[in-house]
N, C-alpha and C. Protein backbone atom coordinates (compact mmCIF):
# COMPACT_ATOMS: atom_id res chain seq x y z
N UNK A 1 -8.94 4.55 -5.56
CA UNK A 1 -7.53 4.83 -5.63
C UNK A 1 -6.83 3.62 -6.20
N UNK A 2 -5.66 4.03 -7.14
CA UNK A 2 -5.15 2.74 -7.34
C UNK A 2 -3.52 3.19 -7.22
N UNK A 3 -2.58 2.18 -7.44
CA UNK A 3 -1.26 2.33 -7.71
C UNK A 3 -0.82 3.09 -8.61
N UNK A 4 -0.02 3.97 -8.55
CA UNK A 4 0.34 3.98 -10.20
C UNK A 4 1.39 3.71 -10.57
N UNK A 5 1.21 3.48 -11.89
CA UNK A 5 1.73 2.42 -13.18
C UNK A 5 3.55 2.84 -12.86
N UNK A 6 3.73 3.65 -12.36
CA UNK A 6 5.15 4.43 -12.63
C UNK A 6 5.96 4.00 -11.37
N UNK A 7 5.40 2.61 -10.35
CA UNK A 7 5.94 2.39 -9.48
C UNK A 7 5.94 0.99 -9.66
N UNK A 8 6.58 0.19 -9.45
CA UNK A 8 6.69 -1.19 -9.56
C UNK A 8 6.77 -1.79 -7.62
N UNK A 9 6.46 -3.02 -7.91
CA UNK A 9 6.29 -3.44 -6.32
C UNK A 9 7.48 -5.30 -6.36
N UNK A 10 7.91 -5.10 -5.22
CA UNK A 10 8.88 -6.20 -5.29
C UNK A 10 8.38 -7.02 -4.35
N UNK A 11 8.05 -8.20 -4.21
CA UNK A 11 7.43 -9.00 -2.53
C UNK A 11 8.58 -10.00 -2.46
N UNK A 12 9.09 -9.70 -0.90
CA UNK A 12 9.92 -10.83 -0.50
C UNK A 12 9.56 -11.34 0.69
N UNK A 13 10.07 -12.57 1.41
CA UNK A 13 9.10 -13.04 2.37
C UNK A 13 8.72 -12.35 3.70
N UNK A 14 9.58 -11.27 3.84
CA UNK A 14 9.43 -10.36 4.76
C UNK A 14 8.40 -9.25 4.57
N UNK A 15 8.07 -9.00 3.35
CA UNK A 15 7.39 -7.86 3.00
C UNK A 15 7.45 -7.23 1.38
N UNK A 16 7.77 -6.28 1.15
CA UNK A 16 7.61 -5.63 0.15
C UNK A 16 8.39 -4.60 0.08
N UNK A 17 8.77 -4.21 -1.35
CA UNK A 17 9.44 -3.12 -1.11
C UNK A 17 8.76 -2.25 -2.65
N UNK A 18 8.51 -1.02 -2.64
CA UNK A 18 8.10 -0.04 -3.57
C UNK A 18 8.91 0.23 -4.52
N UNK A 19 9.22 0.50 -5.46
CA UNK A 19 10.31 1.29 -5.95
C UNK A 19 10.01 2.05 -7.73
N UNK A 20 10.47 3.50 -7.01
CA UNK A 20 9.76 4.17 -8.39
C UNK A 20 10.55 3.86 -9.82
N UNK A 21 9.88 4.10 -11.12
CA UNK A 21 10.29 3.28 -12.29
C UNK A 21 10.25 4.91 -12.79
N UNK A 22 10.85 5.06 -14.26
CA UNK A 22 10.90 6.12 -15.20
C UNK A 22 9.32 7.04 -15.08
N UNK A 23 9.52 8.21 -15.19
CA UNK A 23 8.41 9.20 -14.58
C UNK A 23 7.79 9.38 -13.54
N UNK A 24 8.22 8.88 -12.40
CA UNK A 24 7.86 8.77 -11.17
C UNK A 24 8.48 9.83 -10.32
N UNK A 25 7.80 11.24 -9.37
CA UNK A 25 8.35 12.23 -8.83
C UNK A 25 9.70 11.86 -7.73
N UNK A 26 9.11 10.90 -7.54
CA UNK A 26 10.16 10.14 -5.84
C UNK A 26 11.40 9.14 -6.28
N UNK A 27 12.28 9.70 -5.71
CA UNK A 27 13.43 8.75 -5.98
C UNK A 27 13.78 8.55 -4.45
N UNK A 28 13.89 6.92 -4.59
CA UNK A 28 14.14 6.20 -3.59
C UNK A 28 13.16 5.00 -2.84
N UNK A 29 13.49 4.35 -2.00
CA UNK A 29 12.35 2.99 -1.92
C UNK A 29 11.68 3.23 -0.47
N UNK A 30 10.54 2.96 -0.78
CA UNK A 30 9.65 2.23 0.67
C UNK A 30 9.70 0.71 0.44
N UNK A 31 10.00 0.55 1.83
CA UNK A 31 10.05 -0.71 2.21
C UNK A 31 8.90 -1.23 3.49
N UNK A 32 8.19 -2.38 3.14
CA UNK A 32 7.42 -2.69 4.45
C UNK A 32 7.11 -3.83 5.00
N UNK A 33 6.61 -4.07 6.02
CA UNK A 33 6.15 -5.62 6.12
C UNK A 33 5.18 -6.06 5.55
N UNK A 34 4.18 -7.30 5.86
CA UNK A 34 3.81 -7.88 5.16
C UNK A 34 2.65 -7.12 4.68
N UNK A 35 2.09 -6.59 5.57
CA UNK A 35 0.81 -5.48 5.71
C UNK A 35 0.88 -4.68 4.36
N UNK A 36 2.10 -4.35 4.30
CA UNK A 36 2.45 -2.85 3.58
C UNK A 36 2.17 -4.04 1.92
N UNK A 37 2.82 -4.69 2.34
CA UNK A 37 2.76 -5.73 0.72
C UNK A 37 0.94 -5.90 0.28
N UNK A 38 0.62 -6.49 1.29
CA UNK A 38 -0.82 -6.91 0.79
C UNK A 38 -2.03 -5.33 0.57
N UNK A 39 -1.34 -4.63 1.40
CA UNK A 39 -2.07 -2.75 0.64
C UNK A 39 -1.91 -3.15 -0.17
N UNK A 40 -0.49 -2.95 -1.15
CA UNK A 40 -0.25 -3.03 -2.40
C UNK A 40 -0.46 -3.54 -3.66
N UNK A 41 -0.85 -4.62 -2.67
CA UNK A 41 -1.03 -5.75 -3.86
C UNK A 41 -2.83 -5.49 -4.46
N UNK A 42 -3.24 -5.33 -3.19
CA UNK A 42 -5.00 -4.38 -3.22
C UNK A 42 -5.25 -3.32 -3.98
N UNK A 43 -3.96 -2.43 -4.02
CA UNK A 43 -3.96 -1.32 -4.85
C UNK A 43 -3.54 -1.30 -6.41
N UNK A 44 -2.97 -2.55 -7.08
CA UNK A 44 -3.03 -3.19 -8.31
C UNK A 44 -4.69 -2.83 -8.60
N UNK A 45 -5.65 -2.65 -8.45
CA UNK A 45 -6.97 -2.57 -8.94
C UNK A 45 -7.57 -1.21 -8.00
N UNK A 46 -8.63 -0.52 -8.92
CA UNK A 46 -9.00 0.38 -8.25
C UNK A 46 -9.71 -0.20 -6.96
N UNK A 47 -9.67 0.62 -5.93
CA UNK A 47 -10.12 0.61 -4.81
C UNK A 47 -10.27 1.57 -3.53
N UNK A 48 -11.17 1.32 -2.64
CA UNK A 48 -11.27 2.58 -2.03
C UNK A 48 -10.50 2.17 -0.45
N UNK A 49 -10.65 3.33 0.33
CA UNK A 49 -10.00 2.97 1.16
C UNK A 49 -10.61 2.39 2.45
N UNK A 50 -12.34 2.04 2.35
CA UNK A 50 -13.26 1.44 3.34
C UNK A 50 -13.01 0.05 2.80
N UNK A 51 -12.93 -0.29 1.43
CA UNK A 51 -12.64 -1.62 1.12
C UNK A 51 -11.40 -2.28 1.58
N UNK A 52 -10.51 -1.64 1.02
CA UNK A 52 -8.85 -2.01 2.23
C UNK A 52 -9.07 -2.46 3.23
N UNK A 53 -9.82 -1.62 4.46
CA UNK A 53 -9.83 -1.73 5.71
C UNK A 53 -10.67 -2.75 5.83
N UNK A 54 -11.96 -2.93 4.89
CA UNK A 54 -12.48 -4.40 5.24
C UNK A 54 -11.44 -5.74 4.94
N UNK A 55 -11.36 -5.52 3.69
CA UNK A 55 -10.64 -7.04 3.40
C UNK A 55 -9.69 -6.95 4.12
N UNK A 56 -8.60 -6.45 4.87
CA UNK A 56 -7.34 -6.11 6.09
C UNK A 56 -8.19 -7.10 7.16
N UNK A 57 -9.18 -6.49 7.52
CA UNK A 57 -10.18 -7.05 8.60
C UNK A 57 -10.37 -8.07 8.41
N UNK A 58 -10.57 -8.67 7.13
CA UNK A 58 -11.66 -10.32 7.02
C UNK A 58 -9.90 -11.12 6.97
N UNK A 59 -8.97 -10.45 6.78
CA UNK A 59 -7.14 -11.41 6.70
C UNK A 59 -6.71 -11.69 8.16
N UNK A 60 -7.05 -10.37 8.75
CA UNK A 60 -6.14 -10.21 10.06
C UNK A 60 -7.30 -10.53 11.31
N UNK A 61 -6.53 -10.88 12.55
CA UNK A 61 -7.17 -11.14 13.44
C UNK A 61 -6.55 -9.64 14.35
N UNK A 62 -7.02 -8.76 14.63
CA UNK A 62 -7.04 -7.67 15.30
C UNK A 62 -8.38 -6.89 15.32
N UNK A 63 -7.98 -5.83 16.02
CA UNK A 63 -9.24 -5.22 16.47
C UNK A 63 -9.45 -4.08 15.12
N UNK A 64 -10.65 -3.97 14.71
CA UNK A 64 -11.23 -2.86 13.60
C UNK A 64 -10.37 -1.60 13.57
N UNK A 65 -10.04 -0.84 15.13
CA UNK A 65 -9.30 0.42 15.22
C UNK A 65 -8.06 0.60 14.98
N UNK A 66 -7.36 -0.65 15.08
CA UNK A 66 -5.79 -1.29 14.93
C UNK A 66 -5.47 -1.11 13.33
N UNK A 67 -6.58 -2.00 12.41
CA UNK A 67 -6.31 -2.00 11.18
C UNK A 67 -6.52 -0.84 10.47
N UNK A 68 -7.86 -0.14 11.04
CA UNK A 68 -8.23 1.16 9.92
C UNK A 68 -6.89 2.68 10.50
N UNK A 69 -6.07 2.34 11.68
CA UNK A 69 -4.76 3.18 11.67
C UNK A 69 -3.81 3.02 10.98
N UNK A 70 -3.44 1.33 11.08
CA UNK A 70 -2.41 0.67 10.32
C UNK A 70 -2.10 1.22 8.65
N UNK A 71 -3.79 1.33 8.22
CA UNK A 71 -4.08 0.78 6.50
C UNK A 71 -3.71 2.54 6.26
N UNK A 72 -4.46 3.37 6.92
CA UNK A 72 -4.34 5.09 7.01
C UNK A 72 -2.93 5.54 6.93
N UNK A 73 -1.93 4.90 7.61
CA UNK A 73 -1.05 5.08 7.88
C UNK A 73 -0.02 5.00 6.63
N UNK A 74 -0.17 4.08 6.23
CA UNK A 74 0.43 2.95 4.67
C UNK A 74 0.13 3.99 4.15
N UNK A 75 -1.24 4.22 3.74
CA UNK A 75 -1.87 5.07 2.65
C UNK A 75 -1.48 6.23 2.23
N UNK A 76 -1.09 6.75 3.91
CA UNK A 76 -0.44 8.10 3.83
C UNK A 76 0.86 8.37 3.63
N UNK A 77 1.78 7.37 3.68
CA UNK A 77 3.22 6.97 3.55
C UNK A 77 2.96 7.21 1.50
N UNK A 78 2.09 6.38 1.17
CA UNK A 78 1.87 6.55 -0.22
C UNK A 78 1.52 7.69 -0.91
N UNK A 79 1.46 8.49 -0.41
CA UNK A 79 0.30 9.83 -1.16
C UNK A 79 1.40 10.58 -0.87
N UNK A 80 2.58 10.49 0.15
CA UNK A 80 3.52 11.78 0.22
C UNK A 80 4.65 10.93 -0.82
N UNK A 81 5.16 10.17 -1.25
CA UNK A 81 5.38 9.63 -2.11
C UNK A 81 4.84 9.68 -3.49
N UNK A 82 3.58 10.07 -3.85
CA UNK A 82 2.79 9.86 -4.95
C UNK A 82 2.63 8.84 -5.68
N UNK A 83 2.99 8.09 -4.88
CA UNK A 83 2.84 6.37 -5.59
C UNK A 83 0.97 6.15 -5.93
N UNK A 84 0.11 6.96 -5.50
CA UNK A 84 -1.51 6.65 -5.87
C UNK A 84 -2.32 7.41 -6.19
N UNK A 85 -3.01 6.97 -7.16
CA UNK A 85 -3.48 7.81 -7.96
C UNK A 85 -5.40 8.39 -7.18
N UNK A 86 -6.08 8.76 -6.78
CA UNK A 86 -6.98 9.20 -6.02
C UNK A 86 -8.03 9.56 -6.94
């Protein structure tokens, strides 16, 4: 899965914010914390979604079940949006 091209990503020190560009179905912004930024920034390159949840894992100090809800969660915020391409 990767980003697609039709969404641009903004990082501020709080987090991130989404926001769709010309041809993009969704009008209007996701905004997130830092979590939501570094998905994103992961999703600049293809990738799957067992890889996310590892590298999430090898950043964060939490428990495996914490992150692979967290990352699911993001992911799915993205796909009703159509911000990724699958």
């Amino acid at each position: 899965m990767k980003l697609r091209k039709e969404f641009l990503v903004h990082s501020e020190e709080s987090g991130a914010i989404l926001v769709p560009a010309g041809g993009a179905e969704f009008s209007g912004i996701v905004k997130g914390n830092s979590t939501f930024g570094e998905i994103l920034s992961l999703l600049k390159d293809d990738i799957t979604e067992s890889q996310i949840i590892t590298e999430m894992c090898a950043n964060y100090d939490a428990p495996q079940d914490t992150i692979t809800h967290d990352v699911r969660r993001i992911l799915d915020t993205l796909r009703k949006v159509k911000a990724i391409d699958e």
